[in-house]
Protein backbone atom coordinates (compact mmCIF):
# COMPACT_ATOMS: atom_id res chain seq x y z
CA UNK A 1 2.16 -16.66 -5.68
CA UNK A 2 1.10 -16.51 -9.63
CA UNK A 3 0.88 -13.51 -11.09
CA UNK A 4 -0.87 -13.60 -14.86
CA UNK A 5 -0.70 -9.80 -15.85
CA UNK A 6 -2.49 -11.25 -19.08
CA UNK A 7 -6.17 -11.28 -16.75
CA UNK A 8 -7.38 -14.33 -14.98
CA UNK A 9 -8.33 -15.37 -11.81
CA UNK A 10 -7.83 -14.01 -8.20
CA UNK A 11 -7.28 -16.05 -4.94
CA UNK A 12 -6.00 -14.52 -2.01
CA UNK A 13 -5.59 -16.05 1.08
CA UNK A 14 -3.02 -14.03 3.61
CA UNK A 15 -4.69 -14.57 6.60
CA UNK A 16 -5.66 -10.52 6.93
CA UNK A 17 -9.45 -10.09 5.72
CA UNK A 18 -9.29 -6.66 5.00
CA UNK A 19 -5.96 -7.35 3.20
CA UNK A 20 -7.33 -9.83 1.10
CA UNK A 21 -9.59 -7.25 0.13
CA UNK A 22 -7.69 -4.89 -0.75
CA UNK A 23 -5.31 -7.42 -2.92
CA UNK A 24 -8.33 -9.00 -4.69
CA UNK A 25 -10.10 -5.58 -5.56
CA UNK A 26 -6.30 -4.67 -6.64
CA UNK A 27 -6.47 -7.64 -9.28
CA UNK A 28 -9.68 -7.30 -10.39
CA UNK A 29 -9.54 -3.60 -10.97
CA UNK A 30 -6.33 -3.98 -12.45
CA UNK A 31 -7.26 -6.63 -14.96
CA UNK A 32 -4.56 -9.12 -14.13
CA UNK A 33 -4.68 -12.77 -12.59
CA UNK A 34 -3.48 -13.31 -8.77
CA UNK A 35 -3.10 -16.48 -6.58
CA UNK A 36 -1.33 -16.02 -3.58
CA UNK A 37 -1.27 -17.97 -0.03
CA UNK A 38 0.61 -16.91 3.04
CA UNK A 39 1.05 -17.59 6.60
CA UNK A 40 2.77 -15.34 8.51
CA UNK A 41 3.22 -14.52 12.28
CA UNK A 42 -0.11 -12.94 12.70
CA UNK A 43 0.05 -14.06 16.21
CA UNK A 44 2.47 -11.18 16.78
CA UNK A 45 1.02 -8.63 14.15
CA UNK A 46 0.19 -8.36 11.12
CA UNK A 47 2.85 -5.76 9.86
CA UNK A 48 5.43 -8.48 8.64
CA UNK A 49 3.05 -10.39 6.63
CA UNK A 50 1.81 -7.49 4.75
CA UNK A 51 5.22 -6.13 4.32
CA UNK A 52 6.08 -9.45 2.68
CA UNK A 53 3.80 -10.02 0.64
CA UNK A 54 4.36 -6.33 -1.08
CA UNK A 55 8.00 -7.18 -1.90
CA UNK A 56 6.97 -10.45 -3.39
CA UNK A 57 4.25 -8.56 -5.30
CA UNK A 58 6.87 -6.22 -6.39
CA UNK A 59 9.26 -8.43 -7.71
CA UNK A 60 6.76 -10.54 -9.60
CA UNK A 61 5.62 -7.77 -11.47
CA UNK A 62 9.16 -6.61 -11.79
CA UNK A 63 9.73 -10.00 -13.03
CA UNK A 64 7.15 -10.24 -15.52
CA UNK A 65 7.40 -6.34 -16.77
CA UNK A 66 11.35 -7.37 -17.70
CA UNK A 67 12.33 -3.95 -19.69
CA UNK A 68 8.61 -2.73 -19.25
CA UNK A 69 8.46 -2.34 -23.03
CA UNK A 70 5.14 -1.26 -24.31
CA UNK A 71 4.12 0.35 -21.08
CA UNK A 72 2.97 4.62 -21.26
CA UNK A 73 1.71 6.32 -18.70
CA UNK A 74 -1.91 7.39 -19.87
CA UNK A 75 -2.93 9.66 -17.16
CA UNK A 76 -2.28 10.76 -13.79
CA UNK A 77 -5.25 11.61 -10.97
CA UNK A 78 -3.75 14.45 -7.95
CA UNK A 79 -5.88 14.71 -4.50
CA UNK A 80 -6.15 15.73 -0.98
CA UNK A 81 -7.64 14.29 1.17
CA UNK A 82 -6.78 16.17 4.31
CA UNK A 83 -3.95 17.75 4.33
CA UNK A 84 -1.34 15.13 2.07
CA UNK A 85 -1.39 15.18 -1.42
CA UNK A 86 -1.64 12.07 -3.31
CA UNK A 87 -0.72 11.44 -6.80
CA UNK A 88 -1.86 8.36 -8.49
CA UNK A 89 -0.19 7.64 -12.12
CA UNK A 90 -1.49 4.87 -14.47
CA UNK A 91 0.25 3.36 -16.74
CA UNK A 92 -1.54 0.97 -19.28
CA UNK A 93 0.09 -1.57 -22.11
CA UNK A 94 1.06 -0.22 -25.60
């Protein structure tokens, strides 16, 4: 995996379509390069590739936050949608 939270490009390749998806709309949206392969045991499930690649995600952008100097929240969006609530912060760069 590269993770360039300065922009670039996006490349996923997990295996999981809609995953994929989901992780490339998740770059592009949110302005900041991804490349990432994976093969997991999708023969059994999908559940422990997804699960993996969220706690590499994590820790790369752990990683390249460090103190997470510079970062505000600049809003905050709360929802239903049936009967949960959902609350989405954002957070944006300094």
């Amino acid at each position: 995996m590269l993770l360039n939270l300065d922009g670039g490009d996006c490349e996923v390749d997990t295996g999981i379509g809609f995953f994929d998806h989901m992780l490339t709309a998740f770059s592009v949206h949110g302005g900041f390069g991804l490349k990432l392969t994976c093969r997991g045991d999708l023969n059994v499930d999908c559940h422990h590739t997804i699960e993996d690649v969220g706690i590499a995600l994590g820790k790369a952008f752990s990683e390249a936050l460090g103190d997470k100097g510079g970062i505000m929240r600049y809003g905050s969006f709360l929802y239903r949608w049936t009967r949960p609530w959902g609350f989405a912060p954002q957070i944006s760069a300094a």
